[in-house]
C-alpha atoms as a PDB file:
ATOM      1  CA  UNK A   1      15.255   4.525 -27.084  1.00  0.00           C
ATOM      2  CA  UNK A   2      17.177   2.858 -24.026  1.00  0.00           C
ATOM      3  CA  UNK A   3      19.069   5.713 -23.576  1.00  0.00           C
ATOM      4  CA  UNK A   4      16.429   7.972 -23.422  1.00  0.00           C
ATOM      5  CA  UNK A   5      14.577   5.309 -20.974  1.00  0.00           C
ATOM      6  CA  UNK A   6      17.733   5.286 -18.655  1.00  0.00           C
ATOM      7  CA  UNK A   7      17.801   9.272 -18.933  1.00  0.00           C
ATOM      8  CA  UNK A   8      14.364   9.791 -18.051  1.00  0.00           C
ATOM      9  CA  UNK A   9      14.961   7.464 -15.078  1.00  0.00           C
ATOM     10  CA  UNK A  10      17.852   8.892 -13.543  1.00  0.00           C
ATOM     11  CA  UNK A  11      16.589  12.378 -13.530  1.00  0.00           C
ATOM     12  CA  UNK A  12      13.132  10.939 -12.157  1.00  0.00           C
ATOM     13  CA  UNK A  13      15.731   9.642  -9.535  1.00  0.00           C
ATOM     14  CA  UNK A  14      16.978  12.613  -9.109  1.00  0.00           C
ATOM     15  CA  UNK A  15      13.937  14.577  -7.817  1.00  0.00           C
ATOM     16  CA  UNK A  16      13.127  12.172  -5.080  1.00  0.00           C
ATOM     17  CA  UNK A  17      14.039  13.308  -1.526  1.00  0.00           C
ATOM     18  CA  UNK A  18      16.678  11.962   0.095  1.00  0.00           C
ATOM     19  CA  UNK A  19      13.999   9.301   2.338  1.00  0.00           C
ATOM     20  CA  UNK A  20      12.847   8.296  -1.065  1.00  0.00           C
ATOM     21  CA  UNK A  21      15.934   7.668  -2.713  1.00  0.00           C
ATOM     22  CA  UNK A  22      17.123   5.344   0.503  1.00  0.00           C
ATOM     23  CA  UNK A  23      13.941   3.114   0.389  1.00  0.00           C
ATOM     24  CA  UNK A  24      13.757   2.899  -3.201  1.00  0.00           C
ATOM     25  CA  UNK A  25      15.830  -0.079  -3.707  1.00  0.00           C
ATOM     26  CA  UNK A  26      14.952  -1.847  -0.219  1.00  0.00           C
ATOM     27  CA  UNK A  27      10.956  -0.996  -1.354  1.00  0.00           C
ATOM     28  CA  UNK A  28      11.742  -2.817  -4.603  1.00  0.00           C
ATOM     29  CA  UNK A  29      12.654  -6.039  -2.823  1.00  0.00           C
ATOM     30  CA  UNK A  30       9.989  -6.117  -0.044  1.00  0.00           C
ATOM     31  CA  UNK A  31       7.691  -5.897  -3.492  1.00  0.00           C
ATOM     32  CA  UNK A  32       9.170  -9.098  -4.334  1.00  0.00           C
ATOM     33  CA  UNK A  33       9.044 -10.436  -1.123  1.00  0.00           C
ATOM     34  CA  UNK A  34       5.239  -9.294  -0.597  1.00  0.00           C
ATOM     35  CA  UNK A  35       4.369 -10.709  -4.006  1.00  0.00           C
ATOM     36  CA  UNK A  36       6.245 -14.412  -3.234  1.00  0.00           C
ATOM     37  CA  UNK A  37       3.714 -14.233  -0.261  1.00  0.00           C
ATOM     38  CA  UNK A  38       1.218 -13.556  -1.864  1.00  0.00           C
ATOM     39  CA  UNK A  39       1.450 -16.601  -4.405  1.00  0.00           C
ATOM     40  CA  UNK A  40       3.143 -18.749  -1.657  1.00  0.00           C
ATOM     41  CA  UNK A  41       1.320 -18.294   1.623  1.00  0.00           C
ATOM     42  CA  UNK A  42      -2.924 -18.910   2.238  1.00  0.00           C
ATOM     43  CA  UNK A  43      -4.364 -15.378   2.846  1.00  0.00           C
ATOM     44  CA  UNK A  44      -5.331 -16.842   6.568  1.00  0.00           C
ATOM     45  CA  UNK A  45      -1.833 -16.900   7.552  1.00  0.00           C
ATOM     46  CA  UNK A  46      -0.912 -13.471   5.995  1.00  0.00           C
ATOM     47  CA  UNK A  47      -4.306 -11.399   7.555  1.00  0.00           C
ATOM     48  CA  UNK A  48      -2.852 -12.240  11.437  1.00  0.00           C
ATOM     49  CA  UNK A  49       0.172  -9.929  10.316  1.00  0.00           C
ATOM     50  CA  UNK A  50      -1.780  -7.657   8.154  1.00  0.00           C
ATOM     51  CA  UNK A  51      -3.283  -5.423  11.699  1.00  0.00           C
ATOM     52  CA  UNK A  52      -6.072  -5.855  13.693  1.00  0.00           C
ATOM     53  CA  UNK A  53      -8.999  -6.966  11.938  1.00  0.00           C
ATOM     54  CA  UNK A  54     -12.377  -4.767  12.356  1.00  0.00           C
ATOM     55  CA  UNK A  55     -14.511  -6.763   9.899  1.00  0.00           C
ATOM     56  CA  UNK A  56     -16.392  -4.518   7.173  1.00  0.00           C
ATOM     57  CA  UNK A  57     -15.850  -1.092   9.337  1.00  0.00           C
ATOM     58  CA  UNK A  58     -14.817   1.136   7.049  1.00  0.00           C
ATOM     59  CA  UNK A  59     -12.891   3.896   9.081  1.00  0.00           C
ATOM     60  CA  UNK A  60      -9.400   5.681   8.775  1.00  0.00           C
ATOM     61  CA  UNK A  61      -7.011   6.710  11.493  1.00  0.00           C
ATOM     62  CA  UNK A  62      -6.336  10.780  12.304  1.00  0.00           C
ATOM     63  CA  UNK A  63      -2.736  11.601  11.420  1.00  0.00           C
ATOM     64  CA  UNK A  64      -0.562  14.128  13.194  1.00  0.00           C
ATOM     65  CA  UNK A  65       1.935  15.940  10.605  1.00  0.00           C
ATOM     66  CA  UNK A  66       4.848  14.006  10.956  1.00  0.00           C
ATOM     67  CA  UNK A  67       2.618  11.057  10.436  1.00  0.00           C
ATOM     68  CA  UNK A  68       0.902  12.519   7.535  1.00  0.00           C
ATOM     69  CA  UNK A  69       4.235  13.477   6.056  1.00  0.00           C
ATOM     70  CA  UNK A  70       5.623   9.638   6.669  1.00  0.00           C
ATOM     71  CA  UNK A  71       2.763   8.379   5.115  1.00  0.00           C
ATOM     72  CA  UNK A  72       3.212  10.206   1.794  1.00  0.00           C
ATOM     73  CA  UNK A  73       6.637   9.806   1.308  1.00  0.00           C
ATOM     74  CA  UNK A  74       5.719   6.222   2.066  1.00  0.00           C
ATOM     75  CA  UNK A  75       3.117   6.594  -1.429  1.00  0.00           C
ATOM     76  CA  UNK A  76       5.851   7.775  -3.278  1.00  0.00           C
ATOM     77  CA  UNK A  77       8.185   5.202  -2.612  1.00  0.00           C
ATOM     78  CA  UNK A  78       6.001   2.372  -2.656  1.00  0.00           C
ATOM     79  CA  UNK A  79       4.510   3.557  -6.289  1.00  0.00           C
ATOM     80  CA  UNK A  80       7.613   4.323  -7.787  1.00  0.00           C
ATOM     81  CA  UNK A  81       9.145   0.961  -6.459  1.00  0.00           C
ATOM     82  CA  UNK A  82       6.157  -0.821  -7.998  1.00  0.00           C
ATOM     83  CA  UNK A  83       6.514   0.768 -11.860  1.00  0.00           C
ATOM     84  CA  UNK A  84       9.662  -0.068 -11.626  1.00  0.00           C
ATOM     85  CA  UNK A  85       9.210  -4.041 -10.958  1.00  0.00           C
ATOM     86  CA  UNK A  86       9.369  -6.993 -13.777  1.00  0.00           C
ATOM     87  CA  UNK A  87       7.243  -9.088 -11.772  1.00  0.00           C
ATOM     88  CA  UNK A  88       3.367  -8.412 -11.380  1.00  0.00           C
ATOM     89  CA  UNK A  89       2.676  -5.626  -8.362  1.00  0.00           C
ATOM     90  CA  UNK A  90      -0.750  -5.137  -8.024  1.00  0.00           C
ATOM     91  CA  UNK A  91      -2.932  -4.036  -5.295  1.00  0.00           C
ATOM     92  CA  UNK A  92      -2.405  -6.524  -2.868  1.00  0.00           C
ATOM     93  CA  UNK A  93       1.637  -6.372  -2.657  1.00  0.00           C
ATOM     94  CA  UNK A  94       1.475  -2.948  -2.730  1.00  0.00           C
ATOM     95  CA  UNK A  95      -0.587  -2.857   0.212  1.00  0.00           C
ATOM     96  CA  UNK A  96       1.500  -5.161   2.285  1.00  0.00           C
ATOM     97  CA  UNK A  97       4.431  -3.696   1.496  1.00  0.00           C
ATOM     98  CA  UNK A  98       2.843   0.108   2.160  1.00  0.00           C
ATOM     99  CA  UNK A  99       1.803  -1.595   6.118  1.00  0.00           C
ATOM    100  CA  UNK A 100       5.384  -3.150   6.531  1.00  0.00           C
ATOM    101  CA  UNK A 101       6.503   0.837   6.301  1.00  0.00           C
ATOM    102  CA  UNK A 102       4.391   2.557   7.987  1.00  0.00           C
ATOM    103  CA  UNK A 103       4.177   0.243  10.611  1.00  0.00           C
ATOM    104  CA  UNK A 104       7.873   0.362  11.089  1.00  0.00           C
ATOM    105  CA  UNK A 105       7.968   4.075  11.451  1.00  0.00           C
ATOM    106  CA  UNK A 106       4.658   4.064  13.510  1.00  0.00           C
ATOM    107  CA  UNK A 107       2.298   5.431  11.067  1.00  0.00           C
ATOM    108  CA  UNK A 108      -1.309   4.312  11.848  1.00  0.00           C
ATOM    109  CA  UNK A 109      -2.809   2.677   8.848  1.00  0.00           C
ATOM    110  CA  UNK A 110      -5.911   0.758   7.568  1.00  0.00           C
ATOM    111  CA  UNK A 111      -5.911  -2.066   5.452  1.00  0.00           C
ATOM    112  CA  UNK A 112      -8.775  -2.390   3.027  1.00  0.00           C
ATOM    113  CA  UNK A 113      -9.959  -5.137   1.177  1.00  0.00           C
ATOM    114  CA  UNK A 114     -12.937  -4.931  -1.331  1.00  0.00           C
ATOM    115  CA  UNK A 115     -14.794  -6.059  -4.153  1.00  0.00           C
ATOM    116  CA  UNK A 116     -16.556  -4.668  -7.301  1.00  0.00           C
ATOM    117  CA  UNK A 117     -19.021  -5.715 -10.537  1.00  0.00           C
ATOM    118  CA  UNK A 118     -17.626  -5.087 -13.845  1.00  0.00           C
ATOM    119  CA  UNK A 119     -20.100  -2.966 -16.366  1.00  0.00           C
ATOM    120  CA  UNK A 120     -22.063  -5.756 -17.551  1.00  0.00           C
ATOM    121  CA  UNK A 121     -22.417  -7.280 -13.635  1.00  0.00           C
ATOM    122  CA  UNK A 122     -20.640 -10.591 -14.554  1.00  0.00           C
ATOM    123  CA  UNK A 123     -17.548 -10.445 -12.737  1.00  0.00           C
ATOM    124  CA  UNK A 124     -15.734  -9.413  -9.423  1.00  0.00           C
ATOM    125  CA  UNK A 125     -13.224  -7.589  -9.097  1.00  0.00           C
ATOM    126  CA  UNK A 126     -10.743  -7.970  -6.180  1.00  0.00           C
ATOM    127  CA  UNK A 127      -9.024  -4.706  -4.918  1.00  0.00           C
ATOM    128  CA  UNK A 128      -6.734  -3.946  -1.875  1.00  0.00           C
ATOM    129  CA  UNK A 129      -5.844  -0.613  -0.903  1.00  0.00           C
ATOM    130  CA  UNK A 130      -3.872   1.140   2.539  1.00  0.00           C
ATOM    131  CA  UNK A 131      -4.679   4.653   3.731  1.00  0.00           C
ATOM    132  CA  UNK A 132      -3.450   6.171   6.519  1.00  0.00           C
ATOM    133  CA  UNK A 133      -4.925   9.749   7.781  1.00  0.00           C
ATOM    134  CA  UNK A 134      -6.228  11.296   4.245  1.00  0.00           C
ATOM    135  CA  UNK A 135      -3.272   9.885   2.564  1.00  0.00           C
ATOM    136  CA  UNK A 136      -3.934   7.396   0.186  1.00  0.00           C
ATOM    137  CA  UNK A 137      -0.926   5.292   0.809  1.00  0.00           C
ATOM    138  CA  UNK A 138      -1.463   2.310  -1.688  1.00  0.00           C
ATOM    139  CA  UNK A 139      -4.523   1.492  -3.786  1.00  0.00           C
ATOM    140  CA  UNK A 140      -5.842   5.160  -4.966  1.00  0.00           C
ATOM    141  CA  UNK A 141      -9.220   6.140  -4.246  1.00  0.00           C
ATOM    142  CA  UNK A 142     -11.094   3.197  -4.164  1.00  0.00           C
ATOM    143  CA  UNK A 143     -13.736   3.856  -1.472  1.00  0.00           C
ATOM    144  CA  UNK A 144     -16.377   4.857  -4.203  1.00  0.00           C
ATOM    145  CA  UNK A 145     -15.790   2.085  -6.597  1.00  0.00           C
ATOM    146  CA  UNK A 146     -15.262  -1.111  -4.022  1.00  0.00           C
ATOM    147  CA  UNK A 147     -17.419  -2.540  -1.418  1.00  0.00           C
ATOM    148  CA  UNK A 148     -14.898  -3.302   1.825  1.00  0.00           C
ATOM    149  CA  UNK A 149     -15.187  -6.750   2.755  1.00  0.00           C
ATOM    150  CA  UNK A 150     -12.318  -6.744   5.310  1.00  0.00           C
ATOM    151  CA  UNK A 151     -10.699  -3.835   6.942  1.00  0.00           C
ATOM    152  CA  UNK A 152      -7.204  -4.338   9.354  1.00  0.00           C
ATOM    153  CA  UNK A 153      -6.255  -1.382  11.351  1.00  0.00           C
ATOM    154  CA  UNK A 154      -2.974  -0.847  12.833  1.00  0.00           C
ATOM    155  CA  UNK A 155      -2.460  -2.289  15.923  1.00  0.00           C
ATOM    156  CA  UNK A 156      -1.166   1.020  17.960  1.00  0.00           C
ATOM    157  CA  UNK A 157      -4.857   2.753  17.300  1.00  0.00           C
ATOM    158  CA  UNK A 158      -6.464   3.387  21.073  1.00  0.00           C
ATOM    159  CA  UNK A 159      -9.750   4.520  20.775  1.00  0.00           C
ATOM    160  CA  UNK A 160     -10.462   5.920  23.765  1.00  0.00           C
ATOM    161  CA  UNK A 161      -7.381   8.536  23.749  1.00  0.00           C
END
């Protein structure tokens, strides 16, 4: 059993690309380090680093292909980091740690947060999710199933050109 487990994870190793494989281990820890803020720090104090804020304007940026690229490998290595964690990362680490990325190689990016009913209406659901371009970097498709509440854009967006 844990040698099969060990097996399966070294050849799912393996088939990363050689970006992937680097940021593996370094995405692992900024996991942690997302999900300490996360429990540690007041969401006020977090959103002035999360991008610019554009209130409920739900919009994505256009990606070149280099960007578009980035921001994929970016997916990969911020899921696989995050199965691979013994502490809890859900949406909202995943999401901070997916803008740390691609705003460090220059990726435009939006930052989603939402909410959602559950089938009998009672209760909310929370969700955060990052895409950048048509890549869903963080988050999945979540558009359809969550009503944004906050949206923060990247700050490197000009509008006008």
């Amino acid at each position: 059993m844990f040698l099969s487990l060990i097996t399966r994870k070294i050849n799912s190793f393996s088939r990363l690309r050689p970006f992937e494989k680097a940021w593996l281990l370094p995405a692992w820890f900024l996991l942690g380090l997302c999900r300490l803020l996360v429990l540690l720090i007041p969401f006020r104090l977090i959103s002035t680093h999360l991008g610019a804020p554009y209130g409920t304007v739900a919009w994505v940026p256009v990606l070149d292909a280099r960007e578009e690229v980035m921001a994929h490998a970016i997916s990969r290595i911020i899921q696989s980091a995050a199965r691979n964690t013994p502490w809890k990362s859900n949406c909202f680490p995943q999401a901070i740690a997916a803008r740390v990325l691609l705003g460090l190689y220059g990726v435009p990016y939006t930052l989603f947060f939402g909410v959602s009913h559950d089938a009998s209406g009672a209760e909310l659901n929370a969700h955060a999710w990052v895409t950048a371009g048509r890549v869903r970097v963080s988050g999945g498709g979540s558009f359809g199933q969550f009503t944004v509440l906050a949206c923060f854009a990247s700050h490197r967006i000009d509008f006008f050109g």
